[in-house]
N, C-alpha and C. Protein backbone atom coordinates (compact mmCIF):
# COMPACT_ATOMS: atom_id res chain seq x y z
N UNK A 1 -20.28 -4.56 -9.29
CA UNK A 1 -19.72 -5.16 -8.11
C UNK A 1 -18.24 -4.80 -7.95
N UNK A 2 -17.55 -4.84 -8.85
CA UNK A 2 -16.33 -4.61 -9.18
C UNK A 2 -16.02 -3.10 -8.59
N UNK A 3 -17.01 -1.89 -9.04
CA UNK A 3 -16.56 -0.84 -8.86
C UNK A 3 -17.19 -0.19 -6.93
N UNK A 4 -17.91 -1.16 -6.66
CA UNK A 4 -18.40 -1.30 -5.43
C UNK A 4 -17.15 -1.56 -4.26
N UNK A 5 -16.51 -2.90 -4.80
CA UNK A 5 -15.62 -3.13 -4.26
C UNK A 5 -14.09 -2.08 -4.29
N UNK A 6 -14.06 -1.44 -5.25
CA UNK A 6 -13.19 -0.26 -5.68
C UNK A 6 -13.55 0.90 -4.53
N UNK A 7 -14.87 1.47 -4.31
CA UNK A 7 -14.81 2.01 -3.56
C UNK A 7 -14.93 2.09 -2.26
N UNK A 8 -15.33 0.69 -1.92
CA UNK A 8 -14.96 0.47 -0.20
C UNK A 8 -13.36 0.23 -0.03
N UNK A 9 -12.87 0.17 -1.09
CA UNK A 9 -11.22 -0.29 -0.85
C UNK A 9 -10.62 1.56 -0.42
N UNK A 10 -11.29 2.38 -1.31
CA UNK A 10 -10.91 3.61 -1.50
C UNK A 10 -11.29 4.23 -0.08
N UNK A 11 -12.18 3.74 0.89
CA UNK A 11 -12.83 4.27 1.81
C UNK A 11 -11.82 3.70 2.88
N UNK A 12 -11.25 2.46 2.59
CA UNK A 12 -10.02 1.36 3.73
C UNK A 12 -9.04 2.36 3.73
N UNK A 13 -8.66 3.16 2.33
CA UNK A 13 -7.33 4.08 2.07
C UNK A 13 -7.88 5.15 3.32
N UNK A 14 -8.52 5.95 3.56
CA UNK A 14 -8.51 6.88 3.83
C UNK A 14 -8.56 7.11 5.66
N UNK A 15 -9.31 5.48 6.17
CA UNK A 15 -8.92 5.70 7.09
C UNK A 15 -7.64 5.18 7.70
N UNK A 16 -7.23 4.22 6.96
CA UNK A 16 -5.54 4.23 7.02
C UNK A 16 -4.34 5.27 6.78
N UNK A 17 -5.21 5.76 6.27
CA UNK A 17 -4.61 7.58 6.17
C UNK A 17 -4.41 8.05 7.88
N UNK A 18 -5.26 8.35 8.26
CA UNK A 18 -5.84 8.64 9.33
C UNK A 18 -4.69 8.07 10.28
N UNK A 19 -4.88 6.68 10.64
CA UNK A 19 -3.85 5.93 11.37
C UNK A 19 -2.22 6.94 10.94
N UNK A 20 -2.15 7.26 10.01
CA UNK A 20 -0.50 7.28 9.21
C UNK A 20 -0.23 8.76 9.77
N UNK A 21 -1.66 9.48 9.80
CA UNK A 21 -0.95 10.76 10.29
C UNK A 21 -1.04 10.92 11.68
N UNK A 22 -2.13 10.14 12.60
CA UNK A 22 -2.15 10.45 13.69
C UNK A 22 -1.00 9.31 14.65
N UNK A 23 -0.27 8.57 13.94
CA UNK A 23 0.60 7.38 15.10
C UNK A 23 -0.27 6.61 15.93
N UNK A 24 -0.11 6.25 16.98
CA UNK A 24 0.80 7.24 18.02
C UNK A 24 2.74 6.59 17.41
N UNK A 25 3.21 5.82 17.15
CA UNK A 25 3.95 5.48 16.93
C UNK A 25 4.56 5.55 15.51
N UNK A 26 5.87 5.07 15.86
CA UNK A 26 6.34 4.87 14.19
C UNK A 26 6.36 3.35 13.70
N UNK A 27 6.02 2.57 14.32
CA UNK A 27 5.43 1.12 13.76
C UNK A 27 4.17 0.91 13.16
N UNK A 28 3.48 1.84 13.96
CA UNK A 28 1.36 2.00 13.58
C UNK A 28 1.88 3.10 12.16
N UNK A 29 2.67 3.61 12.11
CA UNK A 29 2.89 4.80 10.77
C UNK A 29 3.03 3.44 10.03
N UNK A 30 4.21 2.47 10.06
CA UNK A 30 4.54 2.05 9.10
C UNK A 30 3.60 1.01 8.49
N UNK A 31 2.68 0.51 9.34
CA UNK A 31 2.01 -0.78 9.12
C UNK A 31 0.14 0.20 8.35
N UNK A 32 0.20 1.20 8.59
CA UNK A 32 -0.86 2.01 7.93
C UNK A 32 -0.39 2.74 6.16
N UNK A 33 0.91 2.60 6.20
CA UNK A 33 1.41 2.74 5.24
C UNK A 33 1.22 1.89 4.19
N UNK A 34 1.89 0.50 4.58
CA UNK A 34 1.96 -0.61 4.28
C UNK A 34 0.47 -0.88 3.99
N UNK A 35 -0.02 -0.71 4.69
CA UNK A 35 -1.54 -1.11 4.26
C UNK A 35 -2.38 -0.17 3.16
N UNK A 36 -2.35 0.90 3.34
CA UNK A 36 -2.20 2.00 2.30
C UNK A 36 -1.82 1.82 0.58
N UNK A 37 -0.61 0.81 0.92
CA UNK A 37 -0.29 0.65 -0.29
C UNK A 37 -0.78 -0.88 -0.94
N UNK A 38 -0.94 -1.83 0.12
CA UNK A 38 -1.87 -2.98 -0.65
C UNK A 38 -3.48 -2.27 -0.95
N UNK A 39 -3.59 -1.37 -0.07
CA UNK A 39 -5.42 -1.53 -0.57
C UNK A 39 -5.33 -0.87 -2.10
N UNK A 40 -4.33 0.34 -2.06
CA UNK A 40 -4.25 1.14 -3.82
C UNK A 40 -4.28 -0.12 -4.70
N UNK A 41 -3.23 -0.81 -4.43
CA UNK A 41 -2.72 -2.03 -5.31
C UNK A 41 -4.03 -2.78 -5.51
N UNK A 42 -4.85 -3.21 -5.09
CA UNK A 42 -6.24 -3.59 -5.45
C UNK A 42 -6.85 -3.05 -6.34
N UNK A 43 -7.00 -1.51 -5.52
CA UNK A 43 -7.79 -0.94 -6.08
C UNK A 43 -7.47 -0.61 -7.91
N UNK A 44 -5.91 -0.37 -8.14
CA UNK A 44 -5.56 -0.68 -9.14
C UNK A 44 -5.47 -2.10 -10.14
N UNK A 45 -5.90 -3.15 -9.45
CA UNK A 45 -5.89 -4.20 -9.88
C UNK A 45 -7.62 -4.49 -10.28
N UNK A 46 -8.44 -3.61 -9.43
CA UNK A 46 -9.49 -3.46 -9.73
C UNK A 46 -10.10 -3.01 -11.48
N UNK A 47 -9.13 -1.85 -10.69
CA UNK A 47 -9.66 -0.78 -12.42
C UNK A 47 -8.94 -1.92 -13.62
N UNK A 48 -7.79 -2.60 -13.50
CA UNK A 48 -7.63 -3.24 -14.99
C UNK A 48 -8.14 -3.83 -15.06
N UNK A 49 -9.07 -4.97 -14.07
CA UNK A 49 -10.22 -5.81 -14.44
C UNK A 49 -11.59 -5.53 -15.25
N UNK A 50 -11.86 -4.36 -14.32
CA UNK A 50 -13.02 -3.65 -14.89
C UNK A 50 -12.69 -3.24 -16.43
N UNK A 51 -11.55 -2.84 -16.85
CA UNK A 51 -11.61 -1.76 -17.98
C UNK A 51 -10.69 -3.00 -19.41
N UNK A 52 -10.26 -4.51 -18.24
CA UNK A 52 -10.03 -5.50 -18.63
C UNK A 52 -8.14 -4.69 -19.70
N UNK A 53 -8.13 -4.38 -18.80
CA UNK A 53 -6.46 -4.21 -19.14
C UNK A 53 -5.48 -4.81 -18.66
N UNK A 54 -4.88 -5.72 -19.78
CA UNK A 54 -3.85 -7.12 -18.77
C UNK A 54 -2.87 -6.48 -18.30
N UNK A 55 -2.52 -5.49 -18.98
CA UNK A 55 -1.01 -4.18 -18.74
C UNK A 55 -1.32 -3.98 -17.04
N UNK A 56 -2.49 -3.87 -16.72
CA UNK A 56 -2.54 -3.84 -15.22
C UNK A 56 -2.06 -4.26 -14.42
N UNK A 57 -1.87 -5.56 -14.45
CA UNK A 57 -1.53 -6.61 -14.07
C UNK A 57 0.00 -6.73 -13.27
N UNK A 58 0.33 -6.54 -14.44
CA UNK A 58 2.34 -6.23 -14.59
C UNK A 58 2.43 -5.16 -13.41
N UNK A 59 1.57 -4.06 -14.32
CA UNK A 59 1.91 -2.59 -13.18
C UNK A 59 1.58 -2.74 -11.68
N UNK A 60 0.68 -3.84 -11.66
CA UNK A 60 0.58 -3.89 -10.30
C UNK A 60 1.32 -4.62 -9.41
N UNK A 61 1.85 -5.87 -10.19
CA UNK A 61 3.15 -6.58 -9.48
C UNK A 61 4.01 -6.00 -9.38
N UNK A 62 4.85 -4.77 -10.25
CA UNK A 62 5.65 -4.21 -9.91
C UNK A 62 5.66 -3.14 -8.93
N UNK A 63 4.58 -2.38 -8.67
CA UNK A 63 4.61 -1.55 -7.47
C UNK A 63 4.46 -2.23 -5.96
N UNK A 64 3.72 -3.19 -6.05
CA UNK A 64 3.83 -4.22 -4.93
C UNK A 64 5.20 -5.09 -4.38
N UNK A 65 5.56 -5.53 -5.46
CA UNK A 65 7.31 -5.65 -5.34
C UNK A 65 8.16 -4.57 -4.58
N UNK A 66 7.97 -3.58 -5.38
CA UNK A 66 8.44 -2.10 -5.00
C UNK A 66 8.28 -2.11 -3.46
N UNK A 67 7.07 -1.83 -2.80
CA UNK A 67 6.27 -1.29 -1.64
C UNK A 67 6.65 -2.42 -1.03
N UNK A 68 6.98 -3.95 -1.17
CA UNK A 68 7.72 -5.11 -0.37
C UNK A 68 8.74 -4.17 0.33
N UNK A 69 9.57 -4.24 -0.43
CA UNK A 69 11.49 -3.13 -0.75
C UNK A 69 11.10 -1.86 0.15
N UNK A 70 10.56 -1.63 0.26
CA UNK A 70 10.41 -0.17 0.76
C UNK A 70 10.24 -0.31 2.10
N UNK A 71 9.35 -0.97 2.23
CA UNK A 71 9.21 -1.52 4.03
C UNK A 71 10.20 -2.11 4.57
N UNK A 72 10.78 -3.01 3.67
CA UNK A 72 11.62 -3.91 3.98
C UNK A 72 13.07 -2.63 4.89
N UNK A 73 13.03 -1.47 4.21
CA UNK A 73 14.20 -0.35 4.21
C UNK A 73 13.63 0.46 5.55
N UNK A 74 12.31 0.47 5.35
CA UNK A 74 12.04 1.30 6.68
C UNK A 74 12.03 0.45 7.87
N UNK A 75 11.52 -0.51 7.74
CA UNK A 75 11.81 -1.48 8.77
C UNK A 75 13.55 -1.52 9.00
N UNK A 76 14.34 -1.93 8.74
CA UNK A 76 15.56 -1.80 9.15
C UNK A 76 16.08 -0.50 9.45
N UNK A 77 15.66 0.53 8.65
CA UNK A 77 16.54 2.14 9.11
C UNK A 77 15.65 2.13 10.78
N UNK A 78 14.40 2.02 10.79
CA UNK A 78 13.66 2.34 12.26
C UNK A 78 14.10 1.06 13.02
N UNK A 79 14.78 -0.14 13.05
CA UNK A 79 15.04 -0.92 14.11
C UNK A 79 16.61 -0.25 14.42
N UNK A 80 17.60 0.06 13.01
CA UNK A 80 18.99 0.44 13.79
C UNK A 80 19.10 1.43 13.55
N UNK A 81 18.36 2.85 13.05
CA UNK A 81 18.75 3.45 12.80
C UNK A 81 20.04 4.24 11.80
N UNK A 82 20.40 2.84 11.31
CA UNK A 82 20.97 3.66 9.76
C UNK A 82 20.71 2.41 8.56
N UNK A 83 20.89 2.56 7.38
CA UNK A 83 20.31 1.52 6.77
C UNK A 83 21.91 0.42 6.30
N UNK A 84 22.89 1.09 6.55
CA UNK A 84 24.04 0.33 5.74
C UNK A 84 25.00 -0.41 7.21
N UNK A 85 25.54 -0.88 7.46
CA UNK A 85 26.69 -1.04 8.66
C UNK A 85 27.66 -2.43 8.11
């Protein structure tokens, strides 16, 4: 079930792919991105369940943290166009 759910998550990635390269915008880029990177984060949260690795765990809060921060940067450089003022 576990690895079931792994690969419909893997199947969510790809057409959010899709969205990321085709736009039409740079908000639909960013929010396919964004989404892009919670479904991995599953899907990685998946595999340490399955393979029962708590180290997963960590690694996955921290890239999710990360990918918060990151949006958080693109969202502000794409509303003013520079990130510092």
């Amino acid at each position: 079930m576990i690895l079931a759910a792994a690969v419909f998550l893997v199947i969510l990635v790809f057409f959010s792919s899709w969205r990321l390269l085709r736009g039409p915008t740079i908000p639909d880029r960013l929010i396919a991105a964004d989404t892009m990177g919670i479904f991995l984060a599953m899907v990685m949260l998946l595999t340490g369940v399955f393979y029962n690795a708590r180290l997963m765990v960590d690694v996955v809060l921290v890239f999710t943290v990360l990918q918060f921060v990151d949006m958080l940067v693109f969202a502000k450089y794409y509303e003013h166009g520079e990130l510092f003022k």
